[in-house]
PDB file of N, CA and C in Angstrom:
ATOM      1  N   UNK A   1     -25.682  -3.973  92.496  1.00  0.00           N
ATOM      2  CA  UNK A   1     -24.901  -4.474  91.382  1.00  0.00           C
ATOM      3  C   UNK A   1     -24.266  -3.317  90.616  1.00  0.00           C
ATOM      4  N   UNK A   2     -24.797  -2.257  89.910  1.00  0.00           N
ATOM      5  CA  UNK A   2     -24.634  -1.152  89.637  1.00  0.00           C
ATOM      6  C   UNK A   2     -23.136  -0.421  90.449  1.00  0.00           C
ATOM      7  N   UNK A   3     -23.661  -0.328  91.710  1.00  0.00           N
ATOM      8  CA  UNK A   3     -22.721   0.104  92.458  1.00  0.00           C
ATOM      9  C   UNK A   3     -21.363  -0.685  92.661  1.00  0.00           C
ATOM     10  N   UNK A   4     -21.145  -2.026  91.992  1.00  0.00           N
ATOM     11  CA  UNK A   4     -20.204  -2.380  91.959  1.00  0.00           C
ATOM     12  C   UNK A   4     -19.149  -2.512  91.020  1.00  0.00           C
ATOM     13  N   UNK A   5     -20.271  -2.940  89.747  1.00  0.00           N
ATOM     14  CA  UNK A   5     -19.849  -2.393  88.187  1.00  0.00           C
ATOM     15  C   UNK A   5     -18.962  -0.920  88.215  1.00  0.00           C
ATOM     16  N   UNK A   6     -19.771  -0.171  88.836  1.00  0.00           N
ATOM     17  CA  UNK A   6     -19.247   1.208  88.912  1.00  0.00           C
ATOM     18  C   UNK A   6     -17.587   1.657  89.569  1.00  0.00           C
ATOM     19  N   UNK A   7     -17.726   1.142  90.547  1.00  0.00           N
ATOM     20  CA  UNK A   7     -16.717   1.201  91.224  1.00  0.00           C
ATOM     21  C   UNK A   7     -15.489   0.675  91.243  1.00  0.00           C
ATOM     22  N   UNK A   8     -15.918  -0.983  91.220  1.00  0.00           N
ATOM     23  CA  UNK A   8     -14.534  -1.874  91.047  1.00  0.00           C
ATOM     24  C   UNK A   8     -13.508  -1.892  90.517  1.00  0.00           C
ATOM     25  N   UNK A   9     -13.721  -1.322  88.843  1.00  0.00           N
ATOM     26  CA  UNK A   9     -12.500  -1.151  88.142  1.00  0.00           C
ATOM     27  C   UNK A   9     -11.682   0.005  88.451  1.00  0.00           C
ATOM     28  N   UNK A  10     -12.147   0.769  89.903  1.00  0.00           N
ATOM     29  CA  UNK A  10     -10.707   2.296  90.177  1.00  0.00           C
ATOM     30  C   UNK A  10     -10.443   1.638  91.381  1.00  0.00           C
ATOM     31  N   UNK A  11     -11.050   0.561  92.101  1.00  0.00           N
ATOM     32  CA  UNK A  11     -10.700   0.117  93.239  1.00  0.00           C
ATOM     33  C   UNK A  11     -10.197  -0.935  93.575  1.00  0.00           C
ATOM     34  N   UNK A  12     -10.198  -1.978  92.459  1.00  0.00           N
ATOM     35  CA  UNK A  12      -8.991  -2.919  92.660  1.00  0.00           C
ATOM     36  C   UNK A  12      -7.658  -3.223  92.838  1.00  0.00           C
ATOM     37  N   UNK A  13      -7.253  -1.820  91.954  1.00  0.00           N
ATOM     38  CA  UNK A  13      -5.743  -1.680  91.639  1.00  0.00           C
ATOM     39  C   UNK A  13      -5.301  -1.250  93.217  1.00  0.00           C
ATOM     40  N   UNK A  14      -6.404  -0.157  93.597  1.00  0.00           N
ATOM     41  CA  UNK A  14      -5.862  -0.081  95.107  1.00  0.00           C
ATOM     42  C   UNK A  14      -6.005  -0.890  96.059  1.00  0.00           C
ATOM     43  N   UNK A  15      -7.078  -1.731  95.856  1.00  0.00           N
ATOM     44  CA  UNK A  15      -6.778  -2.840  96.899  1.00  0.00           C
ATOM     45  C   UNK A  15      -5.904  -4.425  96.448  1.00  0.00           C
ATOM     46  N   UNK A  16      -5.282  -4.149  95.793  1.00  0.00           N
ATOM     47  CA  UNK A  16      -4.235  -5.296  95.297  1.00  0.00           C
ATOM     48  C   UNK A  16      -2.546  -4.213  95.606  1.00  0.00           C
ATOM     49  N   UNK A  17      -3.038  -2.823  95.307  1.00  0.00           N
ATOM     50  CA  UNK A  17      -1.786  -2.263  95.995  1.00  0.00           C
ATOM     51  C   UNK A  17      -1.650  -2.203  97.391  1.00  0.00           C
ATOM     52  N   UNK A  18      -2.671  -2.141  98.148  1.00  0.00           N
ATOM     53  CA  UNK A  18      -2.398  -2.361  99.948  1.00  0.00           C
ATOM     54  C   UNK A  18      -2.258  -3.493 100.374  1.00  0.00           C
ATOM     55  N   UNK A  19      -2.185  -4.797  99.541  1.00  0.00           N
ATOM     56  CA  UNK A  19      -2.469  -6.031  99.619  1.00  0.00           C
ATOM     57  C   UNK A  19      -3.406  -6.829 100.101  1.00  0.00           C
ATOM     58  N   UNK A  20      -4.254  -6.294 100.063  1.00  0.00           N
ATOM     59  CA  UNK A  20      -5.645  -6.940 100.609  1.00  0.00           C
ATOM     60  C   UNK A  20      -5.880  -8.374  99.573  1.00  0.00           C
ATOM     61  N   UNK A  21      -6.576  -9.163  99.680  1.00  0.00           N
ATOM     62  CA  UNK A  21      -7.125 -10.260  99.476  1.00  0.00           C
ATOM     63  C   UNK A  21      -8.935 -10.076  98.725  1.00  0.00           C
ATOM     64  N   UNK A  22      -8.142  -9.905  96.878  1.00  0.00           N
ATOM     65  CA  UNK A  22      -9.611  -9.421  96.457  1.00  0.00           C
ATOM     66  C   UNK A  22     -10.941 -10.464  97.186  1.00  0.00           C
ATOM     67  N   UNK A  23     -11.036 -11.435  97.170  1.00  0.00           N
ATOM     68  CA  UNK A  23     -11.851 -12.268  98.093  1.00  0.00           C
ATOM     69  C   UNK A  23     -12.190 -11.641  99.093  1.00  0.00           C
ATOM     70  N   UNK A  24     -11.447 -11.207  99.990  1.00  0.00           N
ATOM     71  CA  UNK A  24     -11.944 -10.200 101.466  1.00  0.00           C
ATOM     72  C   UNK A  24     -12.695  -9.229 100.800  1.00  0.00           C
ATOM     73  N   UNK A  25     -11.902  -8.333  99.946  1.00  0.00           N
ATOM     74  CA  UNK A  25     -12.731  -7.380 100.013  1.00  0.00           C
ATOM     75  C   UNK A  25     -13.631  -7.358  99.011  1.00  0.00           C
ATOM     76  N   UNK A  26     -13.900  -8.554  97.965  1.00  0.00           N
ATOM     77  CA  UNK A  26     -15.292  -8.605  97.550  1.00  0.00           C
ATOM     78  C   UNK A  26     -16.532  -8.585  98.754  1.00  0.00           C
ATOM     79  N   UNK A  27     -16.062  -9.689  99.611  1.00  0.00           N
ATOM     80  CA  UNK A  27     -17.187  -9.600 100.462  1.00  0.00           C
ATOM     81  C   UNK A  27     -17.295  -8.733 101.379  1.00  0.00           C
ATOM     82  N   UNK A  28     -16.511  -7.691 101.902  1.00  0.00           N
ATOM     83  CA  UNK A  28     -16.618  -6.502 102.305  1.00  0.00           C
ATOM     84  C   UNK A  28     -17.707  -5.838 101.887  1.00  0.00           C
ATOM     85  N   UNK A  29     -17.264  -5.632 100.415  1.00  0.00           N
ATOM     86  CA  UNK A  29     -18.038  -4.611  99.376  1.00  0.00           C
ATOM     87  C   UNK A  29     -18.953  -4.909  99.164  1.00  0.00           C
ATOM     88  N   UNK A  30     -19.729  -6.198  99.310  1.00  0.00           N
ATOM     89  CA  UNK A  30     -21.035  -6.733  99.353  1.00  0.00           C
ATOM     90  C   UNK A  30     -21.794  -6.857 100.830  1.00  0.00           C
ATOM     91  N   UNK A  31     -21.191  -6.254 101.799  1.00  0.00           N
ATOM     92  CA  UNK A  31     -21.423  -6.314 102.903  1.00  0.00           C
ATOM     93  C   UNK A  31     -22.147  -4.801 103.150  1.00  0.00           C
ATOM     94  N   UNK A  32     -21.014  -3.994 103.066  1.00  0.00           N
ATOM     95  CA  UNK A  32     -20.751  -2.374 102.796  1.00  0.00           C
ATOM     96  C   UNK A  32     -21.961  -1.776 101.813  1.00  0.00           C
ATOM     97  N   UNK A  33     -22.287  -2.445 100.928  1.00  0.00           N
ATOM     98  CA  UNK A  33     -23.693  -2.080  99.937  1.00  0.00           C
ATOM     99  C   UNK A  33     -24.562  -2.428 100.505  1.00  0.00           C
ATOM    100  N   UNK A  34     -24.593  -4.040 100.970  1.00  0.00           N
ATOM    101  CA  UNK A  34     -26.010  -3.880 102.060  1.00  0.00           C
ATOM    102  C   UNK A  34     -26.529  -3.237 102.941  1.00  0.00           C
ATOM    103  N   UNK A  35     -25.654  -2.919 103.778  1.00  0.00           N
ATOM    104  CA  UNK A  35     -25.728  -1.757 104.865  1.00  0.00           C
ATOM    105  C   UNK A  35     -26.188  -0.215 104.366  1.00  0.00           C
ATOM    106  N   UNK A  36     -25.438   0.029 102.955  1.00  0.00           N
ATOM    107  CA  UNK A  36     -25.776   1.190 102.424  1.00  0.00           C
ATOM    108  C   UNK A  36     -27.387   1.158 102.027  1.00  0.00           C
ATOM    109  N   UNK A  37     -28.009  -0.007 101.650  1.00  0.00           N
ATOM    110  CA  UNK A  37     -28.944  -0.529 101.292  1.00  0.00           C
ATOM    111  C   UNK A  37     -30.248  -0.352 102.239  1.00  0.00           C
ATOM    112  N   UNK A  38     -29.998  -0.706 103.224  1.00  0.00           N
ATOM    113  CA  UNK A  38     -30.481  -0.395 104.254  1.00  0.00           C
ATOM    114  C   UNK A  38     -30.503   1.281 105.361  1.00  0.00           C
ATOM    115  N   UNK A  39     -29.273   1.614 105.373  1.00  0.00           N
ATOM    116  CA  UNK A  39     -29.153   2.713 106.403  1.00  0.00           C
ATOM    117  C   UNK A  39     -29.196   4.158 105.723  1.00  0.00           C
ATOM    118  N   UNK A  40     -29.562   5.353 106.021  1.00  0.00           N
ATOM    119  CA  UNK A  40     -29.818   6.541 105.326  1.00  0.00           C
ATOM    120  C   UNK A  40     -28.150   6.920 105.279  1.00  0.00           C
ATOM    121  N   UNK A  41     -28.326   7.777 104.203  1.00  0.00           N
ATOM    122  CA  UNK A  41     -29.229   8.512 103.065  1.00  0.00           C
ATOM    123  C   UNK A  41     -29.619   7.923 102.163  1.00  0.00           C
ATOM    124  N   UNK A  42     -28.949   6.969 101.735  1.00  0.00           N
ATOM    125  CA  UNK A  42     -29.531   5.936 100.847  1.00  0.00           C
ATOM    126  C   UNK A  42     -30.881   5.244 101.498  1.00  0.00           C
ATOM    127  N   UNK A  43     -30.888   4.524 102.188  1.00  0.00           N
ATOM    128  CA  UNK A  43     -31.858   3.452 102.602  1.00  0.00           C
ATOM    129  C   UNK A  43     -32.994   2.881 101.242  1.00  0.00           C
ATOM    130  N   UNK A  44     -32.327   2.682 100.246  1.00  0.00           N
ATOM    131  CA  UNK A  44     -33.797   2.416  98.862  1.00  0.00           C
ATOM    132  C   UNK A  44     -34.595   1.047  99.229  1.00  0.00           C
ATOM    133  N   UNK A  45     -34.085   0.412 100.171  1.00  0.00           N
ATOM    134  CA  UNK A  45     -34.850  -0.753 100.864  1.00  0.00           C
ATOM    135  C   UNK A  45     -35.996  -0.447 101.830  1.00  0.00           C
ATOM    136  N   UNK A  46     -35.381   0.543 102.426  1.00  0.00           N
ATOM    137  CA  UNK A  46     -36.699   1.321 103.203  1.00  0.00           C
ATOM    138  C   UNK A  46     -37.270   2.264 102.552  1.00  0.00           C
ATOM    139  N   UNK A  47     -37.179   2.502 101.729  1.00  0.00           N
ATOM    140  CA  UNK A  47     -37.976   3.970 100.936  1.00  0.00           C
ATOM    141  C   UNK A  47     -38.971   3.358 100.050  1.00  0.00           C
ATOM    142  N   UNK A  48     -38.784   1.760  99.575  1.00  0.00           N
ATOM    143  CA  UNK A  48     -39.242   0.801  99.030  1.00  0.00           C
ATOM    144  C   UNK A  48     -40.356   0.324  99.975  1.00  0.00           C
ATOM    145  N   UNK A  49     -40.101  -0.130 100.868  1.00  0.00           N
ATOM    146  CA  UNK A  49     -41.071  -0.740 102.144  1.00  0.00           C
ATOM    147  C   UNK A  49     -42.192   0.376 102.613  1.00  0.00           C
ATOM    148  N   UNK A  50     -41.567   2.010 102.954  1.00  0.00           N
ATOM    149  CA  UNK A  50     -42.253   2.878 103.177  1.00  0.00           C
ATOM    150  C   UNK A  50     -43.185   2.935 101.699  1.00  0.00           C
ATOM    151  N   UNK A  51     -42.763   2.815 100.681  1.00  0.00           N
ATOM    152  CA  UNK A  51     -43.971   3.212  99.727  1.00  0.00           C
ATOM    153  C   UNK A  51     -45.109   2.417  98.908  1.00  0.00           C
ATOM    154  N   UNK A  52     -44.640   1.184  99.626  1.00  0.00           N
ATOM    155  CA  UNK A  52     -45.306   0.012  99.585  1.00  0.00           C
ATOM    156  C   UNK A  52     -46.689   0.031 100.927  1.00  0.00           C
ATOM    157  N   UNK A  53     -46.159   0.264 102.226  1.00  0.00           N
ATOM    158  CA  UNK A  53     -47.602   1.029 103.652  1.00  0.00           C
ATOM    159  C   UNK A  53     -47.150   2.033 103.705  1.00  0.00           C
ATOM    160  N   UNK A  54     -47.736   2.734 103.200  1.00  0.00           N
ATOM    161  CA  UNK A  54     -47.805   4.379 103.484  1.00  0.00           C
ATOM    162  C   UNK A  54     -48.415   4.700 104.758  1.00  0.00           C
ATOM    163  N   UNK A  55     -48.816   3.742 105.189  1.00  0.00           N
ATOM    164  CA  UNK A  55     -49.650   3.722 106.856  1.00  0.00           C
ATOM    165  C   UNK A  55     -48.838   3.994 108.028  1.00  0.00           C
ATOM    166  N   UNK A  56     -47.593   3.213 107.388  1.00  0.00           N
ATOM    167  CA  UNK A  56     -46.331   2.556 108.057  1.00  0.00           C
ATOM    168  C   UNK A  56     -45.590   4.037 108.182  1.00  0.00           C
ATOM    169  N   UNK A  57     -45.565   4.644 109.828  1.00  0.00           N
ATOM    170  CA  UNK A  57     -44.535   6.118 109.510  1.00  0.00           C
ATOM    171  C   UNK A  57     -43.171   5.604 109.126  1.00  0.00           C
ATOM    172  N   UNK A  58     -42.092   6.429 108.396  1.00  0.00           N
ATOM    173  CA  UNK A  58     -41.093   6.043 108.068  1.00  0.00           C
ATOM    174  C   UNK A  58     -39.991   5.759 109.524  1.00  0.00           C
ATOM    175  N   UNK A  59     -40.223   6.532 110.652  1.00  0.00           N
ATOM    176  CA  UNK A  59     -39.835   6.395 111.651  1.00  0.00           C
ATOM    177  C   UNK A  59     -40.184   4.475 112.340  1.00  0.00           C
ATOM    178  N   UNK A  60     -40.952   4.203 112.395  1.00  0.00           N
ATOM    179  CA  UNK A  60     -41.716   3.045 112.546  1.00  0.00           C
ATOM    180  C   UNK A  60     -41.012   1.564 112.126  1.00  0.00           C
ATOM    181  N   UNK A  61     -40.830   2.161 110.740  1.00  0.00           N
ATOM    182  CA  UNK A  61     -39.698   1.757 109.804  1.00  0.00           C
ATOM    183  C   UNK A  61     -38.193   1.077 110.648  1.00  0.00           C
ATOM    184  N   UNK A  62     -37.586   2.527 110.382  1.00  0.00           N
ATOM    185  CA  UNK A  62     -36.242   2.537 110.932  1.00  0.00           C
ATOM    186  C   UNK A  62     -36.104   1.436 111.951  1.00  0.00           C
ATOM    187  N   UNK A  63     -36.930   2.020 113.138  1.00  0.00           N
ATOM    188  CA  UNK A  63     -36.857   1.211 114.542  1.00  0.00           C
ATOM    189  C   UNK A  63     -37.023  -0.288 114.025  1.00  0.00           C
ATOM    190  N   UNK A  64     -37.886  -0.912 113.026  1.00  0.00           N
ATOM    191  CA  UNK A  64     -37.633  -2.087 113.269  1.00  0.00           C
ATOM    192  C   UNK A  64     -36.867  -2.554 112.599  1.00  0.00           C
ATOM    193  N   UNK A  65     -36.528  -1.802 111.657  1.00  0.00           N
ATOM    194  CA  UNK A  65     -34.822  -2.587 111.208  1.00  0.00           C
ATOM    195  C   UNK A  65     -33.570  -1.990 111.850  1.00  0.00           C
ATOM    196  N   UNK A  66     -33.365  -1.345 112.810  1.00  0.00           N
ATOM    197  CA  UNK A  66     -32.499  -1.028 113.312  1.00  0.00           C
ATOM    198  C   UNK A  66     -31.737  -2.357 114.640  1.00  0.00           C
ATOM    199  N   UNK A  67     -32.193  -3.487 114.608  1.00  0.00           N
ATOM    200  CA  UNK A  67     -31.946  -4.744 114.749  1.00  0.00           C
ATOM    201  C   UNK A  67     -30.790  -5.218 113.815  1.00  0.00           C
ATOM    202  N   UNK A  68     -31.177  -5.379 112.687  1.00  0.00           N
ATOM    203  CA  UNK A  68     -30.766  -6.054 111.697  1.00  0.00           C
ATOM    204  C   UNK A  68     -29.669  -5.005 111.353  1.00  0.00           C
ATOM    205  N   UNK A  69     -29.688  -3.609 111.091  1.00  0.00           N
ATOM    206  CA  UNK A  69     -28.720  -2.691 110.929  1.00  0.00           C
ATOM    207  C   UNK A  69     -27.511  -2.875 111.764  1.00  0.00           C
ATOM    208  N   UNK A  70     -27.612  -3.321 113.048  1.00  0.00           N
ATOM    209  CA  UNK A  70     -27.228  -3.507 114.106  1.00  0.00           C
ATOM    210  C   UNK A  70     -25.627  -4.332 113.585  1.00  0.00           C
ATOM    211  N   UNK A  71     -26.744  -5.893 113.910  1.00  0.00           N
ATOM    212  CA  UNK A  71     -25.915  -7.044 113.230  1.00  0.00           C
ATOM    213  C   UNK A  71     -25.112  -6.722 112.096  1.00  0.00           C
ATOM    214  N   UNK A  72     -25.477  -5.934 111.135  1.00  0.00           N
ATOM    215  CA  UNK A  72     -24.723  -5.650 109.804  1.00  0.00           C
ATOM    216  C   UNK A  72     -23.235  -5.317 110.336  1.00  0.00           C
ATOM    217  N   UNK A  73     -23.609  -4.285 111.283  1.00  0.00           N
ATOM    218  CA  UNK A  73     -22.420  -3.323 111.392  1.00  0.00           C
ATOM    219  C   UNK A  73     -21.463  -4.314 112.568  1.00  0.00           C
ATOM    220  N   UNK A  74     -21.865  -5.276 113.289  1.00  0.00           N
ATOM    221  CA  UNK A  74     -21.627  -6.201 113.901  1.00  0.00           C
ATOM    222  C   UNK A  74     -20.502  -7.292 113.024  1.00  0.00           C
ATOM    223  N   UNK A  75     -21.132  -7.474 111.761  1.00  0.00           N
ATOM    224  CA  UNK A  75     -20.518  -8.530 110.789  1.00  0.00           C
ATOM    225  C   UNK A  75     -19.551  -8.264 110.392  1.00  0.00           C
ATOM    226  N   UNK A  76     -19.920  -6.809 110.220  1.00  0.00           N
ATOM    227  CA  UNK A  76     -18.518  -5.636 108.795  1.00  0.00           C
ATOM    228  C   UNK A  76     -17.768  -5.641 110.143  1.00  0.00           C
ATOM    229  N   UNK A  77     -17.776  -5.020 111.592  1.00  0.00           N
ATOM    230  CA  UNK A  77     -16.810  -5.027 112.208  1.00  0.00           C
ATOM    231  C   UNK A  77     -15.651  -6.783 112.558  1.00  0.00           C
ATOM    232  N   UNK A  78     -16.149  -7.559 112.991  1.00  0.00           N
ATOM    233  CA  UNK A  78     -15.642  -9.028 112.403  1.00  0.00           C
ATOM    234  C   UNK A  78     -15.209  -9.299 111.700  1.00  0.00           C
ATOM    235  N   UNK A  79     -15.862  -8.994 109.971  1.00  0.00           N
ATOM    236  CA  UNK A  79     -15.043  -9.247 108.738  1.00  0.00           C
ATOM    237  C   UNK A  79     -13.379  -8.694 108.434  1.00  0.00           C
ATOM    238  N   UNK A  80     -13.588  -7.458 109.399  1.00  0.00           N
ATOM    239  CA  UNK A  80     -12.538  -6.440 109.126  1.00  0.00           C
ATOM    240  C   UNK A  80     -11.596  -6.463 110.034  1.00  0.00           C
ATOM    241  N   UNK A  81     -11.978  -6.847 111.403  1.00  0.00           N
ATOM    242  CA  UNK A  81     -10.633  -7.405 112.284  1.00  0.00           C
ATOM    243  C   UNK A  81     -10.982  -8.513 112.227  1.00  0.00           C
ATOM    244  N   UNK A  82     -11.055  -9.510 111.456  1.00  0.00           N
ATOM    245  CA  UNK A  82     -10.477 -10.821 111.434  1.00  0.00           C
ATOM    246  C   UNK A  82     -10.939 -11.185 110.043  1.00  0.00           C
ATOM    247  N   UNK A  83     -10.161 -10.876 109.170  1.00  0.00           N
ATOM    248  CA  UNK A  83     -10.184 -11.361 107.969  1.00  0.00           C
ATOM    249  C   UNK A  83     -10.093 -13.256 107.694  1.00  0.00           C
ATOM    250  N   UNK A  84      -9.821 -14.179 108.413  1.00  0.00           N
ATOM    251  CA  UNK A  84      -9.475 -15.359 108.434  1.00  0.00           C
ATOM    252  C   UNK A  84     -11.047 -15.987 108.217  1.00  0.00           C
ATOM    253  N   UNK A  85     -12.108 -14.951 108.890  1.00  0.00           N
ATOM    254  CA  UNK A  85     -13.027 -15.952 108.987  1.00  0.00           C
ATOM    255  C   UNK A  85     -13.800 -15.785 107.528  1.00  0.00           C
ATOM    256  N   UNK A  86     -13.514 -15.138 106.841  1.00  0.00           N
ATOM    257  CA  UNK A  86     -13.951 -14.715 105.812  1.00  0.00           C
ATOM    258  C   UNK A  86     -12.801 -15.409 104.705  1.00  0.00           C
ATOM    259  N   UNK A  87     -11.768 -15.635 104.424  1.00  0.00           N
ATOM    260  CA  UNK A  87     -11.088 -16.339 103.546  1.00  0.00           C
ATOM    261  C   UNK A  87     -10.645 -18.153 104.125  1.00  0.00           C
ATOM    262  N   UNK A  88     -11.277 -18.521 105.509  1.00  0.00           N
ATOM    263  CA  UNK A  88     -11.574 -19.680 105.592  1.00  0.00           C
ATOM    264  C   UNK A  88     -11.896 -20.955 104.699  1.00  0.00           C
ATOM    265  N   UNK A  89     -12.874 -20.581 103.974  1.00  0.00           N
ATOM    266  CA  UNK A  89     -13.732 -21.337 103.415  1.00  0.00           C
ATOM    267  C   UNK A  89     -12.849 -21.291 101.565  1.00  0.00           C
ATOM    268  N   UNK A  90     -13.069 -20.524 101.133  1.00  0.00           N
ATOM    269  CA  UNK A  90     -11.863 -20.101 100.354  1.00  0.00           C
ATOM    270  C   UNK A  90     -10.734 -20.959 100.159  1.00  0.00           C
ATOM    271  N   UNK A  91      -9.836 -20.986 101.040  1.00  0.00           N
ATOM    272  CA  UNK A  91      -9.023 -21.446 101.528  1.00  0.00           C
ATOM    273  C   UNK A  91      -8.454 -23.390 101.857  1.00  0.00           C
ATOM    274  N   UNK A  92      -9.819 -23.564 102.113  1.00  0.00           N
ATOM    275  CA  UNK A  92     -10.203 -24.983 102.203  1.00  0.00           C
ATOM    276  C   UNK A  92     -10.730 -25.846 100.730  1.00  0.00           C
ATOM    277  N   UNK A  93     -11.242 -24.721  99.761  1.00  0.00           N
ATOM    278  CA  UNK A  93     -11.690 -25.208  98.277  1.00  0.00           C
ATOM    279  C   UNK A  93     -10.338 -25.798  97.683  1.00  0.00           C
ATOM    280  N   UNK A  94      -9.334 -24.156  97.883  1.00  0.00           N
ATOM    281  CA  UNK A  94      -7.866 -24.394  97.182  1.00  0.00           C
ATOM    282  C   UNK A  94      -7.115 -25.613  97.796  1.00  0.00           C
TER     283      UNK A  94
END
């Protein structure tokens, strides 16, 4: 949340100047934080989990979310060449 507060107001103007579809790239940017959320240098989701079993090597870690990391980067690639499936729904409200 933080990270979006932070950011949004220098990054809208540019993504309304390339014409992007703030809708797309809200959910981009909520996509893009999860992943950050998850994958190093950040990872505070795993640094969280690691200090919760300290039993648990941090390596141990990784490997089993590196599944789910997977898919992330799976989704963001989809979202981003094919924006339709993401302003679909959107689209159908209006």
């Amino acid at each position: 949340m933080a990270a979006m507060v932070i950011t949004l107001p220098m990054v809208v103007p540019l993504v309304l100047s390339f014409g992007y579809d703030l809708v797309w790239w809200g959910i981009i940017n909520v996509v893009v934080i999860g992943i950050g959320m998850l994958a190093p240098p950040i990872g505070i989701n795993v640094m969280v989990l690691h200090s919760m079993y300290k039993s648990v090597p941090l390596r141990t870690i990784y490997v089993g979310i590196l599944p789910f990391l997977c898919a992330e980067f799976a989704r963001l690639t989809l979202l981003t060449l094919f924006p339709e499936i993401t302003l679909w729904l959107p689209q159908m409200i209006r």
